[in-house]
N, C-alpha and C. Protein backbone atom coordinates (compact mmCIF):
# COMPACT_ATOMS: atom_id res chain seq x y z
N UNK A 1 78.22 47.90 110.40
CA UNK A 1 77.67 46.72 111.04
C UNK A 1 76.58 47.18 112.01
N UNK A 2 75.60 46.70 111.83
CA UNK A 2 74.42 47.26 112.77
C UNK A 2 74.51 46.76 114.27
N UNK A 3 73.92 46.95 115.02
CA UNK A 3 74.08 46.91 116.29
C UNK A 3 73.88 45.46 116.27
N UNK A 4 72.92 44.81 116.14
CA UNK A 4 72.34 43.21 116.11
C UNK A 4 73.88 42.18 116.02
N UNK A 5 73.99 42.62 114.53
CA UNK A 5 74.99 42.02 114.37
C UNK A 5 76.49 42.28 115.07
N UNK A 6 76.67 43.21 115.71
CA UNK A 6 77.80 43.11 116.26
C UNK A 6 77.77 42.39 118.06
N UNK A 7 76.28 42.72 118.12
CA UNK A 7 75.82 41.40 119.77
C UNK A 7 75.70 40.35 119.22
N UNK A 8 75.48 39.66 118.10
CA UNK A 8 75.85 38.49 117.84
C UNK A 8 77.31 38.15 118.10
N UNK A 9 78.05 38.98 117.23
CA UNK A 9 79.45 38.83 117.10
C UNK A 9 79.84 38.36 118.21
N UNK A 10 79.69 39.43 119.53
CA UNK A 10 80.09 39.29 120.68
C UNK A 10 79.60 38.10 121.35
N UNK A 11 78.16 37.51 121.17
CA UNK A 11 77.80 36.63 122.02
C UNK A 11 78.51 35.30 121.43
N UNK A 12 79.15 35.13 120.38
CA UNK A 12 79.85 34.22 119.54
C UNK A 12 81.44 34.10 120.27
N UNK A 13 82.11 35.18 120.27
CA UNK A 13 83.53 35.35 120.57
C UNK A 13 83.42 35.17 122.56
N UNK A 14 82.30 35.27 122.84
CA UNK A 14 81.86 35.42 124.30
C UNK A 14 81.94 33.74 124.44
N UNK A 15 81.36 32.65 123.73
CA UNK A 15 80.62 31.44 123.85
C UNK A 15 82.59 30.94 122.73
N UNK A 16 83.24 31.62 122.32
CA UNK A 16 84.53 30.90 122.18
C UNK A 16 85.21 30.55 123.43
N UNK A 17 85.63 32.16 123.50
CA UNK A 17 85.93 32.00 125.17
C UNK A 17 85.56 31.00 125.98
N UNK A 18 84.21 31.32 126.57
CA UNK A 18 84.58 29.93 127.53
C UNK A 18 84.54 28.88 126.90
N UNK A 19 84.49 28.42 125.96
CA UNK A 19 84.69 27.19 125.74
C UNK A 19 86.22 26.63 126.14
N UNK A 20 86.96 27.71 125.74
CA UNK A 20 88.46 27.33 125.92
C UNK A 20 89.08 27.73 127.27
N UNK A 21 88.16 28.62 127.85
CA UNK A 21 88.60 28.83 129.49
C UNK A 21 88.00 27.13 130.21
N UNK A 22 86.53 26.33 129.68
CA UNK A 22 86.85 25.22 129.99
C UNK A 22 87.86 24.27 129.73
N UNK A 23 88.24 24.26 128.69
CA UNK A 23 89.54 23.48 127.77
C UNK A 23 90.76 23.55 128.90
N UNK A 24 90.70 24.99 128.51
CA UNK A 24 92.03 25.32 129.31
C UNK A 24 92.49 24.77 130.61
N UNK A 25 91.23 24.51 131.51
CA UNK A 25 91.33 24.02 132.57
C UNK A 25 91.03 22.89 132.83
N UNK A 26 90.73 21.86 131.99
CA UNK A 26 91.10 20.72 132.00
C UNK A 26 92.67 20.29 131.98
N UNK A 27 93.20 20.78 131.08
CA UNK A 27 94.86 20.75 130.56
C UNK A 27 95.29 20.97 132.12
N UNK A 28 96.53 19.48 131.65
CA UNK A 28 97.54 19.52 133.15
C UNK A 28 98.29 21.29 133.27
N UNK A 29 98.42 21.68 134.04
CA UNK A 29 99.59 22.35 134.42
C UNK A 29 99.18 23.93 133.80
N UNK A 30 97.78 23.84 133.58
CA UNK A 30 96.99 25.21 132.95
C UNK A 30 97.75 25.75 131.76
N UNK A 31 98.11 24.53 130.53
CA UNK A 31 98.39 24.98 129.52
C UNK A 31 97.39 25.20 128.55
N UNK A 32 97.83 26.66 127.81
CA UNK A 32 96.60 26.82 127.11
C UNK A 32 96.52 26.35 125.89
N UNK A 33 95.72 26.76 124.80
CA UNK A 33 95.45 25.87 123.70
C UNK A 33 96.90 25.53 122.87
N UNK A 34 97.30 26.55 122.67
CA UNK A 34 98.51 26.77 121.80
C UNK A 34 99.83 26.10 122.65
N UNK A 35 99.49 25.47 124.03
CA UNK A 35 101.28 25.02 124.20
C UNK A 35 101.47 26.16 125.48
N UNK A 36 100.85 27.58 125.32
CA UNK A 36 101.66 27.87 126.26
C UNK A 36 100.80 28.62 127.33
N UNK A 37 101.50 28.68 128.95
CA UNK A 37 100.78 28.84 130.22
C UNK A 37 99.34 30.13 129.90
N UNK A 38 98.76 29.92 130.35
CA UNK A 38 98.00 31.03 130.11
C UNK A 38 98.07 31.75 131.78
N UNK A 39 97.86 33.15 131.68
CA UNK A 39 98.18 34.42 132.64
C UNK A 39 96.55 34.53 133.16
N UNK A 40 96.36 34.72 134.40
CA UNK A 40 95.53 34.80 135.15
C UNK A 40 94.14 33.75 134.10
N UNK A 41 94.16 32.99 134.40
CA UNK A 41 93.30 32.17 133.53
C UNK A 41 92.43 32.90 132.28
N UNK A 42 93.20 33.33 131.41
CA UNK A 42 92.84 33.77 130.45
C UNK A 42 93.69 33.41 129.01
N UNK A 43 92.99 32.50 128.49
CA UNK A 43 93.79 31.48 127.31
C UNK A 43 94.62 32.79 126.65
N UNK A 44 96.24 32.38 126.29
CA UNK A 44 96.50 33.50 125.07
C UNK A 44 96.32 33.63 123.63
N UNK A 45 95.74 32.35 123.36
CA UNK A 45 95.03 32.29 121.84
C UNK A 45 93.91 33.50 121.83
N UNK A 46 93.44 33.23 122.60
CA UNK A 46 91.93 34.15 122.50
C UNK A 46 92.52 35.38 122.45
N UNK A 47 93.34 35.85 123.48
CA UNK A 47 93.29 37.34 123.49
C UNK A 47 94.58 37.86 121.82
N UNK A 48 95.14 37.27 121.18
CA UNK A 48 95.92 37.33 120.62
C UNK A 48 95.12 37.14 119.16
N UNK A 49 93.78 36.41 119.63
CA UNK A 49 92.72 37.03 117.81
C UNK A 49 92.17 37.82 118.09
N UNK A 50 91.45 38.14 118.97
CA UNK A 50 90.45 39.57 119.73
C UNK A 50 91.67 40.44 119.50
N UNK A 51 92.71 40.87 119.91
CA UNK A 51 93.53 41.97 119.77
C UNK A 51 93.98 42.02 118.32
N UNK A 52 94.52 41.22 117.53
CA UNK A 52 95.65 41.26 116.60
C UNK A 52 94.75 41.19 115.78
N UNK A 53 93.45 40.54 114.92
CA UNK A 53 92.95 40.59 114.06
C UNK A 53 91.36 41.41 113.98
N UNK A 54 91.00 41.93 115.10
CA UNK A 54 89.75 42.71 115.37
C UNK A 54 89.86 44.05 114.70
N UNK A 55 91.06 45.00 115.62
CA UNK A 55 90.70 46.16 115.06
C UNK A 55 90.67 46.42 113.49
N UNK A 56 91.95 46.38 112.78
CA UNK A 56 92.20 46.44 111.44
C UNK A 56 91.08 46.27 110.34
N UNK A 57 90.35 45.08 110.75
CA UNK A 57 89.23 44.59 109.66
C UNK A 57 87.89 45.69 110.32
N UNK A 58 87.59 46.04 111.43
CA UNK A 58 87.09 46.71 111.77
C UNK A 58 87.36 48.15 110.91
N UNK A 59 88.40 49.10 110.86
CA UNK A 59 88.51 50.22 110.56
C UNK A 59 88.39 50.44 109.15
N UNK A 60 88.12 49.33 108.41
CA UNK A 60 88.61 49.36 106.73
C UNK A 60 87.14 49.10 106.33
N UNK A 61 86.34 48.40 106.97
CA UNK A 61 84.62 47.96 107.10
C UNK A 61 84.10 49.79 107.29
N UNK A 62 84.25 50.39 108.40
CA UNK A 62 83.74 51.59 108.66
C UNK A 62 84.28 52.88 107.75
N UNK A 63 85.32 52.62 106.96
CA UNK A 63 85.97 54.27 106.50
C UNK A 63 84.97 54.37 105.43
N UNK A 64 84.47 53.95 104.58
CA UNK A 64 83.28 54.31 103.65
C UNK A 64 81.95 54.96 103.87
N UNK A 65 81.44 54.50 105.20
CA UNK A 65 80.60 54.93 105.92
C UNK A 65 80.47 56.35 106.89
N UNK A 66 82.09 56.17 107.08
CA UNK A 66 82.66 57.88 107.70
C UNK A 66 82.32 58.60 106.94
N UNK A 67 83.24 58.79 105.47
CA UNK A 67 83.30 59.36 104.42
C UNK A 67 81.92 59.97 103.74
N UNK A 68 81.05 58.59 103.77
CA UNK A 68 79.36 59.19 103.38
C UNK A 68 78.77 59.90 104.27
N UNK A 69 79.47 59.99 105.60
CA UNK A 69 78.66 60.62 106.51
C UNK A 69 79.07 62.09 106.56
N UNK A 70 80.67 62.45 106.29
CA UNK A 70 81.07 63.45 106.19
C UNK A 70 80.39 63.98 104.88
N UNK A 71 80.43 63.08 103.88
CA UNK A 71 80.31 64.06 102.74
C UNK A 71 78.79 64.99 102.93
N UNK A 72 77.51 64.12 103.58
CA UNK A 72 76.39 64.73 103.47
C UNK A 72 75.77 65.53 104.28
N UNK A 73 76.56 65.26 105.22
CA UNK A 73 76.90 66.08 106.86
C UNK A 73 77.33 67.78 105.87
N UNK A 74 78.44 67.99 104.90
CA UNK A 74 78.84 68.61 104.47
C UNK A 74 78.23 69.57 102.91
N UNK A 75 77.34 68.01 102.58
CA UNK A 75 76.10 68.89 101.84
C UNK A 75 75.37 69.43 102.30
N UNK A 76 74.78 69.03 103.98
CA UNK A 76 73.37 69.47 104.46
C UNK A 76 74.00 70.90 104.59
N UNK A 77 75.06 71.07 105.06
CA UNK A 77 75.54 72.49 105.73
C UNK A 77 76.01 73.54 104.62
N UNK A 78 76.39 73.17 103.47
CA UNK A 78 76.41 74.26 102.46
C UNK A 78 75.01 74.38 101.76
N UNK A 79 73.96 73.41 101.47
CA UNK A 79 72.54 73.47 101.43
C UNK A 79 71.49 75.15 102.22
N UNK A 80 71.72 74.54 103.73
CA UNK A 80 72.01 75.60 104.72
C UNK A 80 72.14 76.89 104.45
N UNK A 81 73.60 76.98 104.56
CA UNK A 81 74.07 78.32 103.93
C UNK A 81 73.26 78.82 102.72
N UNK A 82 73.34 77.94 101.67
CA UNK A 82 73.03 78.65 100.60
C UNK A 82 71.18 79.34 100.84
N UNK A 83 70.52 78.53 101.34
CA UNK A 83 69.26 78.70 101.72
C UNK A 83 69.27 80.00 102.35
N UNK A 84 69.87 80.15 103.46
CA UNK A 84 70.05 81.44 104.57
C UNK A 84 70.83 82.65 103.80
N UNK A 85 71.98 82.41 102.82
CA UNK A 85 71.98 83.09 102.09
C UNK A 85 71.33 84.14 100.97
N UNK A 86 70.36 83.09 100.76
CA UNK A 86 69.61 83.53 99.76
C UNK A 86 68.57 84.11 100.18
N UNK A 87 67.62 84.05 101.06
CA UNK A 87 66.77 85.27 102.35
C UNK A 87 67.25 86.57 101.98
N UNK A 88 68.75 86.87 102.14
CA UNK A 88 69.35 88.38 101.64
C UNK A 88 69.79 89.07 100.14
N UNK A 89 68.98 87.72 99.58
CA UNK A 89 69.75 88.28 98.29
C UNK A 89 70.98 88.19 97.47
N UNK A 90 71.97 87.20 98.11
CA UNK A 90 73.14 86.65 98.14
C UNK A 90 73.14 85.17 97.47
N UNK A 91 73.72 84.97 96.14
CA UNK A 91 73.67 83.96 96.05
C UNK A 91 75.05 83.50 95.54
């Protein structure tokens, strides 16, 4: 995910938030969206999709991209070798 798109992301999940930190505080008795109190005015819907469904889809998006990075990271460096190798006659 390129940088752009992940400050979108954020300015999106940023502009959820307060929407529901206003919500929230309309509601009698500072209940939050779901029914229940929210902890230092911070809805527990929100923090309960930001935590529970962020990382996971995150790590499964990036392992392909690791992998290509290792693999050519790992060509450049036997490339390398073989090059510097071969200066002596060694192949």
């Amino acid at each position: 995910m390129s940088r752009s798109a992940r400050w979108k992301e954020d300015r999106i999940r940023e502009r959820i938030y307060l929407e529901q930190l206003k919500h929230t505080e309309t509601l009698p008795n500072g209940a939050g969206l779901n029914g229940a109190n929210s902890q230092g005015g911070t809805p527990v819907l929100f923090l309960q999709q930001t935590f529970a469904s962020r990382s996971p889809n995150r790590r499964k998006k990036r392992l392909p991209w690791n992998i290509l990075r290792v693999a050519l990271l790992a060509a450049w460096v036997a490339i390398c070798v073989w090059v510097y190798l071969g200066q002596f006659g060694i192949h």
